[in-house]
PDB file of N, CA and C in Angstrom:
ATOM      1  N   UNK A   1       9.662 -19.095 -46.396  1.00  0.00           N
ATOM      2  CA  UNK A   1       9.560 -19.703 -45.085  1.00  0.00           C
ATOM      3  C   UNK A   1       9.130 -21.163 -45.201  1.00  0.00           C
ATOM      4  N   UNK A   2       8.141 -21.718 -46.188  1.00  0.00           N
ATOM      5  CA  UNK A   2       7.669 -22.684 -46.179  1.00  0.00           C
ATOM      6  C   UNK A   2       8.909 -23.610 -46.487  1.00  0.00           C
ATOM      7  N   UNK A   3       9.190 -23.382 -48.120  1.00  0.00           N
ATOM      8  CA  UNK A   3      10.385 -24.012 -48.404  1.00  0.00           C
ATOM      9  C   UNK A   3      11.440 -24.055 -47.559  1.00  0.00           C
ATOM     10  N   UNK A   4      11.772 -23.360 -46.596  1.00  0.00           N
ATOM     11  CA  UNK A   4      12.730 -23.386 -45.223  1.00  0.00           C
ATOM     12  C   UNK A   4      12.615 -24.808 -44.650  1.00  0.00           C
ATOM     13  N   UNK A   5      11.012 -24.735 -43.858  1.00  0.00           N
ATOM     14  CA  UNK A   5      10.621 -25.476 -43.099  1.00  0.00           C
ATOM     15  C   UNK A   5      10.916 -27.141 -43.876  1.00  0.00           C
ATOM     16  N   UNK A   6      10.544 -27.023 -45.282  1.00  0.00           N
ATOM     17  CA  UNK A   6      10.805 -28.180 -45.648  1.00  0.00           C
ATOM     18  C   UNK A   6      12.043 -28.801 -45.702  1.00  0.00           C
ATOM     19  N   UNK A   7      12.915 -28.077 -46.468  1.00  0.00           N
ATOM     20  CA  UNK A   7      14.525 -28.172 -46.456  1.00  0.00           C
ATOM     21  C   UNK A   7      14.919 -28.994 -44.929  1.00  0.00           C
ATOM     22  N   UNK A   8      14.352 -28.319 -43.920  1.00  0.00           N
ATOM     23  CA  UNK A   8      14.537 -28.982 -42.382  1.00  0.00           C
ATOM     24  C   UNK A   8      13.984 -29.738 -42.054  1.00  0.00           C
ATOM     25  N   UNK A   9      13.185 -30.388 -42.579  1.00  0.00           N
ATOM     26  CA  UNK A   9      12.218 -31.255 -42.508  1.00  0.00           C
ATOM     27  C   UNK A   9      12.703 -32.534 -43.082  1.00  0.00           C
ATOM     28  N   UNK A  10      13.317 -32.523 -44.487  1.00  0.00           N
ATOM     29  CA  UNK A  10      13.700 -33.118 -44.838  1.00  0.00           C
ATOM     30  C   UNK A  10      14.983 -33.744 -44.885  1.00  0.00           C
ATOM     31  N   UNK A  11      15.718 -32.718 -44.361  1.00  0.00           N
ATOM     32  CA  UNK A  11      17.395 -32.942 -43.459  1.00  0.00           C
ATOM     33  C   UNK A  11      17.058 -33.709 -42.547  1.00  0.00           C
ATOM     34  N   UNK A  12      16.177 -33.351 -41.974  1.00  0.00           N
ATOM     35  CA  UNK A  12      16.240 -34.516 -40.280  1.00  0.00           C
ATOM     36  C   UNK A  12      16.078 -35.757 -40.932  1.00  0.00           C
ATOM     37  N   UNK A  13      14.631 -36.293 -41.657  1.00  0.00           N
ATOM     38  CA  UNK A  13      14.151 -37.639 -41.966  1.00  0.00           C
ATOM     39  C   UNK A  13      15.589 -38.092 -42.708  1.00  0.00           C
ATOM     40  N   UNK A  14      16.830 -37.525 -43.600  1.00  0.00           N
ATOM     41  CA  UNK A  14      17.607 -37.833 -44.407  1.00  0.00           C
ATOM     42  C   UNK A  14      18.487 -38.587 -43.187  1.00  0.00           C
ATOM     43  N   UNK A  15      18.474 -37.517 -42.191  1.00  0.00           N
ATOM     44  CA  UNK A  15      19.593 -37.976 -40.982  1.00  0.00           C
ATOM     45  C   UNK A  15      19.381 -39.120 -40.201  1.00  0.00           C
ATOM     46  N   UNK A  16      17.921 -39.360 -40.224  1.00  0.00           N
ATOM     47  CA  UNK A  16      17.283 -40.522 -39.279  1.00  0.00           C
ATOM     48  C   UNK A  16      17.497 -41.421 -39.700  1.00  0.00           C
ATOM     49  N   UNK A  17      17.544 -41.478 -41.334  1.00  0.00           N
ATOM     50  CA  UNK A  17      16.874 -42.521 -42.368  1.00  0.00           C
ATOM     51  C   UNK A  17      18.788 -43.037 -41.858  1.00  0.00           C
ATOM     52  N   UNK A  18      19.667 -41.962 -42.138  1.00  0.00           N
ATOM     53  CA  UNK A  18      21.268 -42.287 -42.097  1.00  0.00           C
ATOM     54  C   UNK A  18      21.461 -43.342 -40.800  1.00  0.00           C
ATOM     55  N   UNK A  19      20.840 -42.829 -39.547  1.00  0.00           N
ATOM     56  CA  UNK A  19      21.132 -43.303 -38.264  1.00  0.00           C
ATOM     57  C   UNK A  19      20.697 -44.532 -38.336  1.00  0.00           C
ATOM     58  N   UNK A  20      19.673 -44.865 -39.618  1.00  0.00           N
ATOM     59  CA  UNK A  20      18.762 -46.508 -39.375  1.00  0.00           C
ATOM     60  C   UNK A  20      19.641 -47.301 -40.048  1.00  0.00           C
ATOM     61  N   UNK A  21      20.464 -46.806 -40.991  1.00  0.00           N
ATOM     62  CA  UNK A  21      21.398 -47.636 -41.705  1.00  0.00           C
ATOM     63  C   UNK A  21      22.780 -48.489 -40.807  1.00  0.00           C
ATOM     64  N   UNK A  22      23.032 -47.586 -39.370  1.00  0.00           N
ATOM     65  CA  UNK A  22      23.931 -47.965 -38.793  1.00  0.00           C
ATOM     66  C   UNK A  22      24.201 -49.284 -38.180  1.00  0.00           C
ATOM     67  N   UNK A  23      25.231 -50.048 -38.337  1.00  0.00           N
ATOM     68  CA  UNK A  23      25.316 -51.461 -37.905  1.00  0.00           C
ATOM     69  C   UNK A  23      25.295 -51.739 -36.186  1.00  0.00           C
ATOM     70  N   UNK A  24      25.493 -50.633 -35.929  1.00  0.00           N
ATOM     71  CA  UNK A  24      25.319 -51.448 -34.157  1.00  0.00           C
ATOM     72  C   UNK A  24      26.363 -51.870 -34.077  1.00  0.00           C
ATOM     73  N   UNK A  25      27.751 -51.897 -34.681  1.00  0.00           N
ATOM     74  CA  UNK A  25      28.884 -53.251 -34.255  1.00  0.00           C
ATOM     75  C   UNK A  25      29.651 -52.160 -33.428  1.00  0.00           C
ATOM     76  N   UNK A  26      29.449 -50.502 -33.462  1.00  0.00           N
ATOM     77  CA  UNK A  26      30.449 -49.611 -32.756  1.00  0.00           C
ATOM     78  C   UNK A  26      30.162 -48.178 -32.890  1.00  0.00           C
ATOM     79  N   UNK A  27      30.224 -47.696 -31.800  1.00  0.00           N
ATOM     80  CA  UNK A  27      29.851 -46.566 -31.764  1.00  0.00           C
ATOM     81  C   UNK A  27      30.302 -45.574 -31.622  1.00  0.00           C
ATOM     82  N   UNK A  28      30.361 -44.202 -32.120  1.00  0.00           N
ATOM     83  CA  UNK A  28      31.546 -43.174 -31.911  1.00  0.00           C
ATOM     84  C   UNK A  28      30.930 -41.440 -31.063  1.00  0.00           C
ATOM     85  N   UNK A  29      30.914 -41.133 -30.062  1.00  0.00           N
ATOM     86  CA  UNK A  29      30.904 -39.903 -29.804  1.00  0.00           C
ATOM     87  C   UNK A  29      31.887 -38.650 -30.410  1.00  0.00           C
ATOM     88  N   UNK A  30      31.413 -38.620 -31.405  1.00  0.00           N
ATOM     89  CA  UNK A  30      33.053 -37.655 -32.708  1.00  0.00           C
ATOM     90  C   UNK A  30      32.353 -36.689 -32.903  1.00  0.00           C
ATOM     91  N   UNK A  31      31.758 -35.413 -32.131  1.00  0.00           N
ATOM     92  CA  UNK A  31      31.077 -34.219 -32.000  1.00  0.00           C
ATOM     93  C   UNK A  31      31.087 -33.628 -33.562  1.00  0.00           C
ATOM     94  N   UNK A  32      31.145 -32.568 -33.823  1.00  0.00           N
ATOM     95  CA  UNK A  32      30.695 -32.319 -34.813  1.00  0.00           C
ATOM     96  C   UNK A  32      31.843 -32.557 -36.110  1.00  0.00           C
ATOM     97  N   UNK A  33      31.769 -32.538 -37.523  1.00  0.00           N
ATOM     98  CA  UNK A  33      31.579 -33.090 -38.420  1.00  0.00           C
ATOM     99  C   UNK A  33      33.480 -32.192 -38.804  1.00  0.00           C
ATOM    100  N   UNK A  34      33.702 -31.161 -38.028  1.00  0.00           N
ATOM    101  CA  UNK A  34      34.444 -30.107 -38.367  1.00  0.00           C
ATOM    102  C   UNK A  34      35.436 -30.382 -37.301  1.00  0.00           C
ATOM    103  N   UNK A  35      35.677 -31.201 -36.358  1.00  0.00           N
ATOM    104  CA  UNK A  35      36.513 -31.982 -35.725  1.00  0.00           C
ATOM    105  C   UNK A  35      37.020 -32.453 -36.480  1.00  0.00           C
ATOM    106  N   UNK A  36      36.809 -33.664 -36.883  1.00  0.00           N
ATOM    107  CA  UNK A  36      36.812 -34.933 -37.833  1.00  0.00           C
ATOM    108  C   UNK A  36      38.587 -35.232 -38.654  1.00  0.00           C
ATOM    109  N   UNK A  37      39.255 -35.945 -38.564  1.00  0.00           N
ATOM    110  CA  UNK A  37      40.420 -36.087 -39.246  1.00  0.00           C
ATOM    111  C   UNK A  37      40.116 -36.386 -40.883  1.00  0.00           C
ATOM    112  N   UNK A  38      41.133 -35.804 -41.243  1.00  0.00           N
ATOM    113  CA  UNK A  38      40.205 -36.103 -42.961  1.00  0.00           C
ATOM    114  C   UNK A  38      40.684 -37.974 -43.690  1.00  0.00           C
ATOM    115  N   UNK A  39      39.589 -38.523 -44.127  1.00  0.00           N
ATOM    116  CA  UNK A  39      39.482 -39.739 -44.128  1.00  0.00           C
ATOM    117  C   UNK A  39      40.725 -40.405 -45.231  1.00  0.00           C
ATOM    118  N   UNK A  40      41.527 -39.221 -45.983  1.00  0.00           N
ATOM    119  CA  UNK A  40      42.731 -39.299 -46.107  1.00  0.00           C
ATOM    120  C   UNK A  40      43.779 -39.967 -45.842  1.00  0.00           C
ATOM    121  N   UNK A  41      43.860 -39.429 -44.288  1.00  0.00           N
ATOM    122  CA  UNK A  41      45.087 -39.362 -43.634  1.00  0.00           C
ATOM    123  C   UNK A  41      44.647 -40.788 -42.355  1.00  0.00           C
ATOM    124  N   UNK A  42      43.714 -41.069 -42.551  1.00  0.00           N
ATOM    125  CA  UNK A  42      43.311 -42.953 -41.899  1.00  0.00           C
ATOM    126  C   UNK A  42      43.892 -43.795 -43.227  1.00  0.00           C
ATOM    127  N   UNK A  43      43.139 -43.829 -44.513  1.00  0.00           N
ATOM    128  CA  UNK A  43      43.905 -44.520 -45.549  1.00  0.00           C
ATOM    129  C   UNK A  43      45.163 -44.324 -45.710  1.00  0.00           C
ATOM    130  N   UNK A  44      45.966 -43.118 -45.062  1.00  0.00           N
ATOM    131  CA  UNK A  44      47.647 -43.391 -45.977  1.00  0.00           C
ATOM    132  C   UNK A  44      48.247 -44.322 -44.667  1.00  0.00           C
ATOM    133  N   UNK A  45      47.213 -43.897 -43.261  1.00  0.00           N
ATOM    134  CA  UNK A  45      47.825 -44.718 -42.369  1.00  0.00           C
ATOM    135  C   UNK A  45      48.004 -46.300 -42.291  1.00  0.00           C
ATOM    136  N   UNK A  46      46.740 -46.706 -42.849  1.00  0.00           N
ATOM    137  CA  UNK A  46      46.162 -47.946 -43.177  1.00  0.00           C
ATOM    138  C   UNK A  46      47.222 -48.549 -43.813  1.00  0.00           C
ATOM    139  N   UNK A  47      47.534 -47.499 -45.402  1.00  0.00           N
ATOM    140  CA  UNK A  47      48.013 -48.333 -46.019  1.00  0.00           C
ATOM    141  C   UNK A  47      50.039 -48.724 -45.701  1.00  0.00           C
ATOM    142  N   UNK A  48      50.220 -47.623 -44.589  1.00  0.00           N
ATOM    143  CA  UNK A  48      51.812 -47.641 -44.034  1.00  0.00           C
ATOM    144  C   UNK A  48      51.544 -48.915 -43.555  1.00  0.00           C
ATOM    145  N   UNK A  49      51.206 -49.275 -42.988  1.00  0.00           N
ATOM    146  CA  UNK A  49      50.626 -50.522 -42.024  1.00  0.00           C
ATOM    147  C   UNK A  49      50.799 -51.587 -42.541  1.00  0.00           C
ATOM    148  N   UNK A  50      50.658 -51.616 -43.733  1.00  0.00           N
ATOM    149  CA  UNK A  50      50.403 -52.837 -45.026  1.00  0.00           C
ATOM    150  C   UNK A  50      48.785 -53.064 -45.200  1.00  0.00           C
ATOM    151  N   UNK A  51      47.867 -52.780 -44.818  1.00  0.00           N
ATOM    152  CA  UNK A  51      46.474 -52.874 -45.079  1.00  0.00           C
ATOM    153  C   UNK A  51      45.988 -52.272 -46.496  1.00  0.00           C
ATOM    154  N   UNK A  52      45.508 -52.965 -47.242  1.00  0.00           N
ATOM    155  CA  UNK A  52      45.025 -52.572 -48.485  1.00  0.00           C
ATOM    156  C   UNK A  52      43.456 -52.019 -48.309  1.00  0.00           C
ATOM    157  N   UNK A  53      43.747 -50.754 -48.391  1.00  0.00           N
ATOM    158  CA  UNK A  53      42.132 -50.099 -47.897  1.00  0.00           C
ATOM    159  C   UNK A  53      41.248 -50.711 -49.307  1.00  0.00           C
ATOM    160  N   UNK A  54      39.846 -50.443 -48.961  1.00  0.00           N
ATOM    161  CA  UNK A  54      39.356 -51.059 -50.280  1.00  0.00           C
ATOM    162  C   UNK A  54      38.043 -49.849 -50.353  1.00  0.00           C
ATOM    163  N   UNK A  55      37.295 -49.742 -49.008  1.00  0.00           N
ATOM    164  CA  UNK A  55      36.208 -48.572 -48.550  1.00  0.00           C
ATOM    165  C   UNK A  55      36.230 -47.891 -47.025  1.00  0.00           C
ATOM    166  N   UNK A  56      36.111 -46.439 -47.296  1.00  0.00           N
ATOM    167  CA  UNK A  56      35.589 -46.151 -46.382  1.00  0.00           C
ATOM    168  C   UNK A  56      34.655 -45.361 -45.803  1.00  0.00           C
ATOM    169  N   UNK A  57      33.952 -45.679 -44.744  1.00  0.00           N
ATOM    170  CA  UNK A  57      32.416 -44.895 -45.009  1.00  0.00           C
ATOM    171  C   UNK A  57      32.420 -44.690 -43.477  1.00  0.00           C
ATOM    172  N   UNK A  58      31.655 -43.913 -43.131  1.00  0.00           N
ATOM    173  CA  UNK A  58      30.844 -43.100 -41.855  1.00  0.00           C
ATOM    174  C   UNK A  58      29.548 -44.250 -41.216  1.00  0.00           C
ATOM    175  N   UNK A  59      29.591 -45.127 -40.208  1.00  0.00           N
ATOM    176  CA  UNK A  59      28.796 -46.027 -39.634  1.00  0.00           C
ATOM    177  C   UNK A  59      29.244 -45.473 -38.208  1.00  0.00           C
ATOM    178  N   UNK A  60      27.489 -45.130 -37.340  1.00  0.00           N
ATOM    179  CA  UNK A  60      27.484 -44.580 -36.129  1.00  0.00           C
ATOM    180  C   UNK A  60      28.185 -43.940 -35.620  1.00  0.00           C
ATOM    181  N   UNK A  61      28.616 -43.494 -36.394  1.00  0.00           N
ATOM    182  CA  UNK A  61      29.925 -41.686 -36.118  1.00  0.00           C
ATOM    183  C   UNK A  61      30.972 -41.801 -36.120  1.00  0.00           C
ATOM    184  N   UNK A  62      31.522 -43.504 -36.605  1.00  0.00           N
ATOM    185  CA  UNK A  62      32.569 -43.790 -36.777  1.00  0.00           C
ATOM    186  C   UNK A  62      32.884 -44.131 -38.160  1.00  0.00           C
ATOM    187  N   UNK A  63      34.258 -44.095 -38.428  1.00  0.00           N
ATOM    188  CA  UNK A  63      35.297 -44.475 -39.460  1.00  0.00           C
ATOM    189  C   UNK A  63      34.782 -46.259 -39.394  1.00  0.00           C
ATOM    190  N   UNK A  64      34.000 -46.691 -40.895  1.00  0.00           N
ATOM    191  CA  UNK A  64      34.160 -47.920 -40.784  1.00  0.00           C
ATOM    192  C   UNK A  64      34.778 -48.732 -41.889  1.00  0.00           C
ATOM    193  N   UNK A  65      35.675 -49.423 -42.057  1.00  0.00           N
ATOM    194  CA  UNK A  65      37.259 -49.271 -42.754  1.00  0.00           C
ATOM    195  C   UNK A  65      36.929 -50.659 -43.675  1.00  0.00           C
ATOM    196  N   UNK A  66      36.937 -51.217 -44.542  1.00  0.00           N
ATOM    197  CA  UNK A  66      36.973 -52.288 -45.398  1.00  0.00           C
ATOM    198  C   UNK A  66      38.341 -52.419 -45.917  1.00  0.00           C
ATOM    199  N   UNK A  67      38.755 -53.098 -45.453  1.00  0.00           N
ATOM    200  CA  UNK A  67      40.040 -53.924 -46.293  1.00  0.00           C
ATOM    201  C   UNK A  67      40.564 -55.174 -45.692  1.00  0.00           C
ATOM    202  N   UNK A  68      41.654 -54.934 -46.749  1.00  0.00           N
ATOM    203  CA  UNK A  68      42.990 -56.357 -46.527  1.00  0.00           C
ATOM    204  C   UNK A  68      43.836 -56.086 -45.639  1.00  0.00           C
ATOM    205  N   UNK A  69      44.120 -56.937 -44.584  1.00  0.00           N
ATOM    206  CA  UNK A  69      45.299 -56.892 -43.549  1.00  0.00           C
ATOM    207  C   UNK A  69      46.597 -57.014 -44.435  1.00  0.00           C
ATOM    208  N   UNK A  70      47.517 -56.840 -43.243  1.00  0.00           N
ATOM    209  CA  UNK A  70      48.690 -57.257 -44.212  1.00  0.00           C
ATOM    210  C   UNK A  70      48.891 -58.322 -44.224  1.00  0.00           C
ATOM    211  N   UNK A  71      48.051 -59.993 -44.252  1.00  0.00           N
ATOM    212  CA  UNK A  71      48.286 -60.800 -44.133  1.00  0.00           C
ATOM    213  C   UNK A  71      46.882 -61.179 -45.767  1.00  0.00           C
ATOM    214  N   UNK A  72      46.585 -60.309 -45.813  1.00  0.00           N
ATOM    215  CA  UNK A  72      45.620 -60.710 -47.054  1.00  0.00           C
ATOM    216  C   UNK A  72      44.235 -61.087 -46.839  1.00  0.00           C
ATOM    217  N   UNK A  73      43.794 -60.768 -45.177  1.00  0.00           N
ATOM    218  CA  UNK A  73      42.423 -61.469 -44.555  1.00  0.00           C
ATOM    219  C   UNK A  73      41.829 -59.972 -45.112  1.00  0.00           C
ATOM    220  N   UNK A  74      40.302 -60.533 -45.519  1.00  0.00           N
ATOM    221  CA  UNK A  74      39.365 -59.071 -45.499  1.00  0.00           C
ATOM    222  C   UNK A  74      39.130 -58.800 -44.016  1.00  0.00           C
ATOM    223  N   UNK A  75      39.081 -57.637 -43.534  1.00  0.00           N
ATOM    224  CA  UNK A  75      38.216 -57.151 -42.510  1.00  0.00           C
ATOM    225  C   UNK A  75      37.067 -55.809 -42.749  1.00  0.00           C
ATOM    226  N   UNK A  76      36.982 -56.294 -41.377  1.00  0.00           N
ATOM    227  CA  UNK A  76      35.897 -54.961 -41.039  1.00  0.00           C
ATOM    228  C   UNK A  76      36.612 -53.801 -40.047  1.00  0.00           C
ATOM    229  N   UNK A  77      36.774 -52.943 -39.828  1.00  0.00           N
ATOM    230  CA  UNK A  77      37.227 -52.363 -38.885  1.00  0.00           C
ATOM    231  C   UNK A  77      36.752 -50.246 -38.861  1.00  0.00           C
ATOM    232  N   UNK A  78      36.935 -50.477 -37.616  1.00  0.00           N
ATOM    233  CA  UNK A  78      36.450 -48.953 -37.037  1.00  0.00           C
ATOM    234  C   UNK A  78      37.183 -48.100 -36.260  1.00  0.00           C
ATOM    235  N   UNK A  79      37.287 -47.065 -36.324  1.00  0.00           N
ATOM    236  CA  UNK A  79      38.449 -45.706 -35.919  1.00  0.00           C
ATOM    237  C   UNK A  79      37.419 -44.667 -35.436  1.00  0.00           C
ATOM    238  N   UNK A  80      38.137 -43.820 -34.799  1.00  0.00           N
ATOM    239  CA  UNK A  80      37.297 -42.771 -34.199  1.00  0.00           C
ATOM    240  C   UNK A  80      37.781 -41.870 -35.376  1.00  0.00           C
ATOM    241  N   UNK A  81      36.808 -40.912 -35.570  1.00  0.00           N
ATOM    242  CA  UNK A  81      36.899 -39.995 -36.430  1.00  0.00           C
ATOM    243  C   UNK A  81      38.115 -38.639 -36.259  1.00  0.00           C
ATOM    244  N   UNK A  82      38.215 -38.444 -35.162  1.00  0.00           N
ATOM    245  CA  UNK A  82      39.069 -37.507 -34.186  1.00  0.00           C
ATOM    246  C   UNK A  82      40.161 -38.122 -34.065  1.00  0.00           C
ATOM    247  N   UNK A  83      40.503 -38.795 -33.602  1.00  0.00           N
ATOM    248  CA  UNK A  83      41.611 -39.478 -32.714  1.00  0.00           C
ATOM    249  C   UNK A  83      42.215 -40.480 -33.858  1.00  0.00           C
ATOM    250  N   UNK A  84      41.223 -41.025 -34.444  1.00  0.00           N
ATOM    251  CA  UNK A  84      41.481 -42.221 -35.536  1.00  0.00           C
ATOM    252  C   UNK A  84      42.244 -43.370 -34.463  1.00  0.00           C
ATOM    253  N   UNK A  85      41.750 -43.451 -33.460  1.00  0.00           N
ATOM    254  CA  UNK A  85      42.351 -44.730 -32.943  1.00  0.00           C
ATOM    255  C   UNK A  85      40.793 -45.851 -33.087  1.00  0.00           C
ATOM    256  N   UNK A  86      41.684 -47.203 -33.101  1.00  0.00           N
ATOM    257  CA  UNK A  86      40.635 -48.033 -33.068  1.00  0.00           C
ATOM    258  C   UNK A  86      39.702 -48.260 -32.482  1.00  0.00           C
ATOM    259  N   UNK A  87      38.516 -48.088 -32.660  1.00  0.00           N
ATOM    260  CA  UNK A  87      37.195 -48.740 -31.853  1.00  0.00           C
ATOM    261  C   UNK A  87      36.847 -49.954 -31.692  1.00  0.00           C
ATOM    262  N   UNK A  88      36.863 -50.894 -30.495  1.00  0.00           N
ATOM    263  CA  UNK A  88      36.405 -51.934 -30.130  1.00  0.00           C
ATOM    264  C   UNK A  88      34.805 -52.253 -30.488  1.00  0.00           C
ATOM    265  N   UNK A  89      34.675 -53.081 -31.454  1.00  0.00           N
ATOM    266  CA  UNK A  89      33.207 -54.144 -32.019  1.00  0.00           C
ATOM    267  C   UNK A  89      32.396 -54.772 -31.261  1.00  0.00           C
ATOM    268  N   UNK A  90      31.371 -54.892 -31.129  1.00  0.00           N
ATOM    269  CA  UNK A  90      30.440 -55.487 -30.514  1.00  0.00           C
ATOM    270  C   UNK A  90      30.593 -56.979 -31.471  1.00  0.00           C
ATOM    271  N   UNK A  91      30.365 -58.252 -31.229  1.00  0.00           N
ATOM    272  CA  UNK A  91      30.123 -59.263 -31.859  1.00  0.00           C
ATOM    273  C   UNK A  91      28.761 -58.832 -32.749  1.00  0.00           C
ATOM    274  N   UNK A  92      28.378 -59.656 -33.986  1.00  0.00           N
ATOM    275  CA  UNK A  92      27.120 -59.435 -34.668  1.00  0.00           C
ATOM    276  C   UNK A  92      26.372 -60.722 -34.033  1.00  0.00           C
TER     277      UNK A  92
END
């Protein structure tokens, strides 16, 4: 039981610690984790597109996308996890 309590204890602070890392530039309501489009099938889209994916990672529940346009500019960019359509940025 104890070791339980900790395991949960320590999931949350892991999750909080995750939520403090988030940039603020966009935010995603993408319910649970088992929705989710697999981060796959955003990169093969990316790369039909001509975008040279480079990373992609999970920022505020969204898809947050690192690469090359097809024009060769780096960006930043964000997708809904579900839908994988683009999410509109807050300025930094």
């Amino acid at each position: 039981m104890v070791n339980q309590l900790r395991l949960l204890v320590t999931a949350g602070l892991m999750a909080a610690a995750a939520q403090a890392g988030a940039t603020g530039l966009a935010t995603c309501d993408s319910g649970p984790r088992t929705g989710w489009q697999p981060v796959e099938k955003l990169a093969q889209a990316l790369k039909a597109e001509g975008y040279t994916v480079r990373r992609i990672k999970e920022d505020g529940g969204c898809y947050e996308v690192y690469a090359l346009n097809p024009k060769g500019e780096r960006g930043e960019y964000y997708f809904h996890p579900v839908t994988l359509a683009p999410v509109p940025t807050k300025s930094r």
